[in-house]
Structures are given as structure tokens and as C-alpha cells.
Protein backbone atom coordinates (compact mmCIF):
# COMPACT_ATOMS: atom_id res chain seq x y z
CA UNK A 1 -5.74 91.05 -4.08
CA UNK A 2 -9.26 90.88 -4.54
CA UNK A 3 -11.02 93.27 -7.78
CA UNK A 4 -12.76 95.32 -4.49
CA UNK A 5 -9.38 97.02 -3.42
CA UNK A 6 -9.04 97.85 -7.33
CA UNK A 7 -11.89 99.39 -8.17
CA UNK A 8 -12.88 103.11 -8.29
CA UNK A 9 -15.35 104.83 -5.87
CA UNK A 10 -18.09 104.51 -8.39
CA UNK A 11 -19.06 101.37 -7.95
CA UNK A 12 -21.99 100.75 -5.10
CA UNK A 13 -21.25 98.62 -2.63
CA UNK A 14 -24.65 97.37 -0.74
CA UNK A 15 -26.06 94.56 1.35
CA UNK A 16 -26.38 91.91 -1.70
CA UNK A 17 -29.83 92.49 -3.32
CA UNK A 18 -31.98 89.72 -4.56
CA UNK A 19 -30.22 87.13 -1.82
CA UNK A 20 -32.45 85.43 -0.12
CA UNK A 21 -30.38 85.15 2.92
CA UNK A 22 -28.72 88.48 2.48
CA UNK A 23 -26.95 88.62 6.30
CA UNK A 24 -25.63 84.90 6.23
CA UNK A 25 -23.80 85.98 2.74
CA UNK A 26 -21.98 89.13 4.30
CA UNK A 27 -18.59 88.05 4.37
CA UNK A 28 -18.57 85.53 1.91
CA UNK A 29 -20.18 86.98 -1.22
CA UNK A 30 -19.57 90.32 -1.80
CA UNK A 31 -22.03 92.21 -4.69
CA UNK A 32 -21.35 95.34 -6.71
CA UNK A 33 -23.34 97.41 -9.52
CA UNK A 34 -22.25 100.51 -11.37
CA UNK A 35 -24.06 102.41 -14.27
CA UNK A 36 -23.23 100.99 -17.56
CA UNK A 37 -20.85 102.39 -20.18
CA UNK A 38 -22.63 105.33 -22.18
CA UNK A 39 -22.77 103.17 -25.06
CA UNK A 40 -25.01 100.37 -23.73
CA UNK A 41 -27.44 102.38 -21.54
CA UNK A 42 -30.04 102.32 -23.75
CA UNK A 43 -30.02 98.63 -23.32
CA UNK A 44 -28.92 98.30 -19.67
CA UNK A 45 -29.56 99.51 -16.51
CA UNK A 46 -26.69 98.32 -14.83
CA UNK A 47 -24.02 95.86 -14.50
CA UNK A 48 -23.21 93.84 -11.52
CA UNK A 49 -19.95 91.60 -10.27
CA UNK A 50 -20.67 88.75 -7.81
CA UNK A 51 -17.49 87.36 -6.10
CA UNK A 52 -17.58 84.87 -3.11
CA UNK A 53 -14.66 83.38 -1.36
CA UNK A 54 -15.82 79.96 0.17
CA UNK A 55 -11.97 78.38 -0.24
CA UNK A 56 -12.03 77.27 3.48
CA UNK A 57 -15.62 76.36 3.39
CA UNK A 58 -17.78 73.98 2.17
CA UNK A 59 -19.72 74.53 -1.50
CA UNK A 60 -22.80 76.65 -0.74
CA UNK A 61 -26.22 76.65 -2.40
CA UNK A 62 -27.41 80.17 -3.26
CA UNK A 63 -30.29 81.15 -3.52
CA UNK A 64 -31.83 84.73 -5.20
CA UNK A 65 -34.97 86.29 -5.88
CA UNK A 66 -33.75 87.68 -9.48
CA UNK A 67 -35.28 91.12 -10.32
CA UNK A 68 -38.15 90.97 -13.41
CA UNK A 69 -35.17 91.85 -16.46
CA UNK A 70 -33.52 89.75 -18.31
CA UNK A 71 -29.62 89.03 -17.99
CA UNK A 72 -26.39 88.69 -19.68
CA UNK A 73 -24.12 86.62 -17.65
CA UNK A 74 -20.79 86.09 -18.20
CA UNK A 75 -19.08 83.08 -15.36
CA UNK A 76 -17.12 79.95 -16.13
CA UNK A 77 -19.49 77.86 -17.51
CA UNK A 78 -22.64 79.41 -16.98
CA UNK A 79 -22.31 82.74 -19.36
CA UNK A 80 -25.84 82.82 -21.26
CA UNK A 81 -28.31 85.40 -21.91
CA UNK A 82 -31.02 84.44 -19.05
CA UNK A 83 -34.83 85.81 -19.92
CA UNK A 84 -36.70 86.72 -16.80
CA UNK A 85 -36.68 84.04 -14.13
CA UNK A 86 -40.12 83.66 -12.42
CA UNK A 87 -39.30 81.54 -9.58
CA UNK A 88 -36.08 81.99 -7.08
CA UNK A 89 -33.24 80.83 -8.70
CA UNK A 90 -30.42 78.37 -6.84
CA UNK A 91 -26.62 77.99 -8.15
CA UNK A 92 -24.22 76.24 -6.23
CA UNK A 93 -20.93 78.37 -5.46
CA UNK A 94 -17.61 76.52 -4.45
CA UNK A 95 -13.92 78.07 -3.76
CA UNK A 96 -13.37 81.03 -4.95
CA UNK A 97 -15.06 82.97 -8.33
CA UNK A 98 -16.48 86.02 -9.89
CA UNK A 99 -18.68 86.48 -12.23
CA UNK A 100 -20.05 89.65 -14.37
CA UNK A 101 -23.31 90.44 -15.13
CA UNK A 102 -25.65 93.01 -17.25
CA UNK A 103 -29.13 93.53 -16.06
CA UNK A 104 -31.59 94.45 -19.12
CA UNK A 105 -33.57 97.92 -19.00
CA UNK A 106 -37.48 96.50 -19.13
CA UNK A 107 -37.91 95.81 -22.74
CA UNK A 108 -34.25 96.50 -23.59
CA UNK A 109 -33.40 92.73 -25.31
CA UNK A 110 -36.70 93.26 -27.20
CA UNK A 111 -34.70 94.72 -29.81
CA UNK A 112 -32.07 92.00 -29.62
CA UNK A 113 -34.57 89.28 -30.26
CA UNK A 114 -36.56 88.18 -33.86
CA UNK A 115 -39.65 87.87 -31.20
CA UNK A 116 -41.36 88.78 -27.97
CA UNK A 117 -39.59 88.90 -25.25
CA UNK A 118 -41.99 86.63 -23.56
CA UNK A 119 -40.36 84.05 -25.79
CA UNK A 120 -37.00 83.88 -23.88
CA UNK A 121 -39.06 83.91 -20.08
CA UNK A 122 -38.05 81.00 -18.17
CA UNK A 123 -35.35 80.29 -20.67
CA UNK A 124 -31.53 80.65 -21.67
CA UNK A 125 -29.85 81.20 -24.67
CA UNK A 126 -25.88 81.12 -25.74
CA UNK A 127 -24.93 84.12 -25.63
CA UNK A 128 -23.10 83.77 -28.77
CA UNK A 129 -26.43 85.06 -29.93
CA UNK A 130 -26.03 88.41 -28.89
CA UNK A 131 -22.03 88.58 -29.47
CA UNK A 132 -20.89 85.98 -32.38
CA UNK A 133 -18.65 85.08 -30.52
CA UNK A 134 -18.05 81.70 -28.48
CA UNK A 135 -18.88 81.96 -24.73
CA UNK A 136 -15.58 80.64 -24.04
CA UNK A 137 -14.05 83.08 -26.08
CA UNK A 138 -15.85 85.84 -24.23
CA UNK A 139 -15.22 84.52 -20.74
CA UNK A 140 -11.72 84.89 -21.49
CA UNK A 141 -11.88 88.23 -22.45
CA UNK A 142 -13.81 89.70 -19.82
CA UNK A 143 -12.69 87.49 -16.48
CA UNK A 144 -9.55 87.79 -17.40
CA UNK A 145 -9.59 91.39 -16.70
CA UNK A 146 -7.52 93.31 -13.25
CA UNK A 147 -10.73 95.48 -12.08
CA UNK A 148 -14.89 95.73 -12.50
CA UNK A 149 -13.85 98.66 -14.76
CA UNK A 150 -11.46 96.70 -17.00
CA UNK A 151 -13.97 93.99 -17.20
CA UNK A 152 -16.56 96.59 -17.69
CA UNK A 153 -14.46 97.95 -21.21
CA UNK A 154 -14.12 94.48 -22.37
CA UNK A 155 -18.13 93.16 -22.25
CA UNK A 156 -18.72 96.70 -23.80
CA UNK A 157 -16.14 96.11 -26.73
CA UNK A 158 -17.58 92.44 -27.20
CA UNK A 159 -21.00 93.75 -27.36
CA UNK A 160 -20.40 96.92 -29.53
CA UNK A 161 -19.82 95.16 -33.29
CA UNK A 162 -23.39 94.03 -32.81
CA UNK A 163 -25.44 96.64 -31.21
CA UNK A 164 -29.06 96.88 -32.31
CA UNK A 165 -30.74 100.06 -33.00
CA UNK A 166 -32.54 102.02 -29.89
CA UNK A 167 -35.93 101.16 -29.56
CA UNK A 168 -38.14 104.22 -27.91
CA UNK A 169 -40.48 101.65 -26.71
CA UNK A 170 -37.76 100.42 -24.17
CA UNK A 171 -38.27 103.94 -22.28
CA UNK A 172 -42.17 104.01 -22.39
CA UNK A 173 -42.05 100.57 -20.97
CA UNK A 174 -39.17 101.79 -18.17
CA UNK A 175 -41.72 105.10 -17.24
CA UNK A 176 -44.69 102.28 -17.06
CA UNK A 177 -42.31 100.09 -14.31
CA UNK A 178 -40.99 103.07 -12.93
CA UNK A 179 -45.07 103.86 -11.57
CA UNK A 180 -44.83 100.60 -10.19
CA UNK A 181 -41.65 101.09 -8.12
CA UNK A 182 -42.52 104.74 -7.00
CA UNK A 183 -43.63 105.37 -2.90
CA UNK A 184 -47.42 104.73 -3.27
CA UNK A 185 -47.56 103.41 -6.53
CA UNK A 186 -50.50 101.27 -8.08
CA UNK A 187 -51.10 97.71 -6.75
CA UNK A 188 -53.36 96.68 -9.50
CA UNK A 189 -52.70 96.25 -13.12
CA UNK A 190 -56.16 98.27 -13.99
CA UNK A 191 -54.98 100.77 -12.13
CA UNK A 192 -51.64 100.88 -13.44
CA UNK A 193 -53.14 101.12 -17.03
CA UNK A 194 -55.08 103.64 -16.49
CA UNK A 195 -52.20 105.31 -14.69
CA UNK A 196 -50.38 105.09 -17.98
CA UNK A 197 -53.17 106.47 -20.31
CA UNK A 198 -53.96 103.08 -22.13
CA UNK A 199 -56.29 99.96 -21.40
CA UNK A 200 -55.56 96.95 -19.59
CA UNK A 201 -55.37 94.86 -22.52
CA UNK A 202 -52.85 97.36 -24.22
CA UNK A 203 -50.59 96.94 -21.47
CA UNK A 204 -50.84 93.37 -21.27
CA UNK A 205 -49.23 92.96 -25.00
CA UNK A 206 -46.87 96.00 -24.28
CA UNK A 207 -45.52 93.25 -21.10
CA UNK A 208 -45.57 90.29 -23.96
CA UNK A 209 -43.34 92.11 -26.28
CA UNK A 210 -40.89 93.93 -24.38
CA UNK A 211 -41.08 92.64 -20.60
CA UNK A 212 -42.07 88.87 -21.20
CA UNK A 213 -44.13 89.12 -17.98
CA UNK A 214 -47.74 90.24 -17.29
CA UNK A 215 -48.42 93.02 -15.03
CA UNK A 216 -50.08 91.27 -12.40
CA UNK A 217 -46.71 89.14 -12.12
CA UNK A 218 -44.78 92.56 -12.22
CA UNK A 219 -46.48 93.61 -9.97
CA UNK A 220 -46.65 90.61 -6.97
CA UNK A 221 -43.02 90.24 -7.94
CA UNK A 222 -42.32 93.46 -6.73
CA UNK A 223 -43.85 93.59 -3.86
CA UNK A 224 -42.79 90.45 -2.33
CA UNK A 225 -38.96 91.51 -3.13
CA UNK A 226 -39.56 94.65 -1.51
CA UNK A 227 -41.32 92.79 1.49
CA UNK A 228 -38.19 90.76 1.95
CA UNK A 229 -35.63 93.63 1.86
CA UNK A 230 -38.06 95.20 4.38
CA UNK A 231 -38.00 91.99 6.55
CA UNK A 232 -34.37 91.59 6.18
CA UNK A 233 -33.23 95.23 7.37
CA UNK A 234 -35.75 95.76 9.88
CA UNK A 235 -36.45 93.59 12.96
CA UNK A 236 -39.32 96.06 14.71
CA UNK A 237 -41.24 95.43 11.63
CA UNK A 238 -44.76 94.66 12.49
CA UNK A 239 -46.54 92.32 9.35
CA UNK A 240 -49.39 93.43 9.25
CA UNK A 241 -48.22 97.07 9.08
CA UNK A 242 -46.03 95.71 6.30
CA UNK A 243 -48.68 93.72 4.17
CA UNK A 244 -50.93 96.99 4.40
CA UNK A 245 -48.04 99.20 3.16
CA UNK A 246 -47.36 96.73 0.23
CA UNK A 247 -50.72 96.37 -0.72
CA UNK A 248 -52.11 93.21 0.54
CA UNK A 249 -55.27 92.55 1.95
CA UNK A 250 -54.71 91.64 5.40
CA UNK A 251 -51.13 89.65 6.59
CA UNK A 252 -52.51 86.52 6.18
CA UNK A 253 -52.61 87.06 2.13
CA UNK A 254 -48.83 88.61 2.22
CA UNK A 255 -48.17 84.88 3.85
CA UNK A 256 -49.67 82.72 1.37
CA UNK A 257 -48.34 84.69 -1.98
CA UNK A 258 -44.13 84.82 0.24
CA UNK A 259 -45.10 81.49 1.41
CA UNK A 260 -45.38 79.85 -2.45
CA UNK A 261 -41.98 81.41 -3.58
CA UNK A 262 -39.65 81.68 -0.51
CA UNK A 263 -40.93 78.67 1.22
CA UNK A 264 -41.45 79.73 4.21
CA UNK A 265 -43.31 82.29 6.19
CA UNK A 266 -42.42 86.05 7.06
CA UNK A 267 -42.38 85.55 10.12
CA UNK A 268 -39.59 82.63 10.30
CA UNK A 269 -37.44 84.46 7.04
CA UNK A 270 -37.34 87.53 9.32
CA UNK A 271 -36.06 85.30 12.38
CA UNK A 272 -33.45 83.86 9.89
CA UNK A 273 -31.77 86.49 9.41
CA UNK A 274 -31.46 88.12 13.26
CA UNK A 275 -31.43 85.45 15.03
């Protein structure tokens, strides 16, 4: 029995988010988030399990578009502590697995680290730096587990001995992203600056320390996830519509910046995945 059928009614079930080819995983990779335990949420915004089933099939390359935050991953030979990825991001999946991960609050490993956050983009670190513990030693404890909650209680308990101290920065930085994210937000970092009641330059250290990106990158980042979702979940679409909604100039500049990180153009992702 799978750790789906076990789990409570609190965990979200959704089309998986961050996939670049979200309708040719249905099926095969299923992808749940819940809220964090109490204890970590000043750190964490949520935590996620991944679990595909490919033991009749083929290995798979998967692709995602990971969100701006850092992770804590915990999977068979891949549990790190991942800073924020700035390209899409491939793993290859074979047979059958799961693996659990904690998505960072923007700026919430700042006050895990000796040093900017910046430091750690692009990057991966054992997590053994977070935990003192062996990865091994921590993949057995949590994978091992009968449900998401169960695993849930044991990252939390592995985590806890070493907890750092709140930082009130974390949720000045969160209400800063949070103007990017709303329904009409700002497009441009000026903007969002002044939005926030501080100059540009402010911000852009603010980004350096606690979300390792700059807000232009923020920014672009967002909008080109949100552009795929959009693309993915909605045939009648019409592109230009789209890049005008998100932002962009005209279509032709929503091409070039989905172009140079999903490799191909809006038009043929959305064909991918209805056709």
C-alpha cells in the first residue's frame, strides 16, 4: 500500500507543481505538501513527498522548474540541503521511490548559515550540516517511516536538537515576496522597493543575505513559473493576453526570456501537454 491511502485529509493533493511536463507525470508521480510542524514554521513553509512508480517502465528523466527557496531533501542518495536552483533542474527517477522534502520560508536558512544566503545559490551542502547527523543515518529515520505524517515527526525530531534562533528578518523578507506573488503585483524591482518603503539598493542586499537571489531574478522567475502553470491548465489561452497579464512587453519578449530556460517556445510547451 502506497503512503497516499495512509495519510490524513490534510495533506494537498494537486497537479505536481514545478514539473515541467505536469500532465505526462499524472499517473506516475504523484506530489503532496502539508504545512509544517508548529515547531519549524518559522523556518519552513512547507514540506513536500514526491513518490513515482515507474516499476513497469523505463527510468524517466524529470525535469522541474524549482521554486526561488532553498531545500532540505531527504532521498536515497541524494538528501542535501540544496540553495536556490536558478536553472530547471533534471534527476533521473527509476522503479519505484519517495522522497521527503522541506521547502525554506525566503530567508529562513539565513539563520542556519555563518553567511549570506547567496553563498549556498547554485550549490549543495551535506545536510549533516544542519542535523549532525550522517545523511544515511537520517534517511533511515525518516523513509523508513508508514505515512507523510510519521515521516513528517521524524525530520522534525532530527531537526529539533539544532534549531537556530528565529530571525524577524525571515518575515519582512516573506511580506517583500509575498507583493511579488499578489494579483497585480509589481513587475519591476524599483517598483517593488518602493512598494516596500526602502531603496533599490537596500533591497538588493536584503535578497543577498536572506534570499541569495536578486530581485530582478525573483521576479522573471516568477513570472515565467506562473506562465507555465497558466499554459499547462489552460488550452484557450491566448499569449499575448498572457505575456500582457504577466508583465511582458509584447509576446514576443515572454518567448525569448521561456525560450532560454524551458527550451522551447510557449506555444509548442502548451501543445505538449494537450496534445
Amino acid at each position: 500500500m502506497g503512503l497516499e491511502k495512509r495519510d490524513s485529509a490534510r495533506i494537498e493533493h494537486a497537479m505536481p507543481r514545478g514539473v515541467i511536463d505536469p500532465r505526462g507525470s499524472l499517473g506516475r508521480i504523484h506530489v503532496r505538501r502539508r504545512a509544517p510542524p508548529s515547531t519549524l514554521a518559522a523556518f519552513f513553509d512547507h514540506c513536500w513527498i514526491i513518490e513515482w512508480r515507474l516499476e513497469d517502465r523505463p527510468p524517466e528523466e524529470q525535469y522541474v522548474l524549482p521554486s526561488p527557496n532553498a531545500h532540505l531533501l531527504i532521498c536515497p542518495g541524494e538528501t542535501a540541503l540544496y540553495g536556490v536552483v536558478r536553472g530547471k533542474h533534471g534527476r533521473l527517477l527509476r522503479g519505484n521511490g519517495l522522497a521527503l522534502g522541506l521547502r525554506f520560508r525566503m530567508g529562513g536558512l539565513r539563520p542556519f548559515l555563518h553567511g549570506p544566503v547567496a553563498e549556498m545559490t547554485g550549490k549543495t551542502a551535506p545536510l549533516e550540516s544542519l542535523t549532525g547527523k550522517p545523511d544515511h543515518c537520517v534517511e533511515e529515520a525518516v523513509l523508513c517511516q508508514a505515512s507523510f505524517e510519521d515521516m513528517m515527526q521524524a525530520a522534525e525530531a532530527t531537526l529539533m536538537p539544532r534549531l537556530p534562533m528565529p530571525d524577524p528578518l525571515i518575515d519582512e523578507v516573506c511580506s517583500i515576496v509575498a507583493r511579488v506573488r499578489r494579483q497585480g503585483g509589481p513587475r519591476r524591482a524599483d517598483a517593488l522597493a518602493k512598494e516596500a518603503g526602502m531603496t533599490l539598493r537596500s533591497m538588493q542586499r536584503l535578497f543577498h543575505e536572506y534570499v541569495g537571489v536578486s530581485p530582478t531574478w525573483l521576479l522573471r522567475r516568477y513570472r515565467l513559473q506562473e506562465a507555465a502553470r497558466l499554459l499547462a491548465e489552460s488550452s484557450p489561452l491566448r499569449l499575448a493576453e498572457l505575456a500582457s497579464d504577466l508583465g511582458y512587453f509584447d509576446q514576443a519578449h515572454l518567448a525569448r526570456d521561456f525560450g532560454r530556460l524551458f527550451g522551447c517556445s510557449p506555444k509548442e510547451y502548451r501543445s505538449s501537454q494537450f496534445d
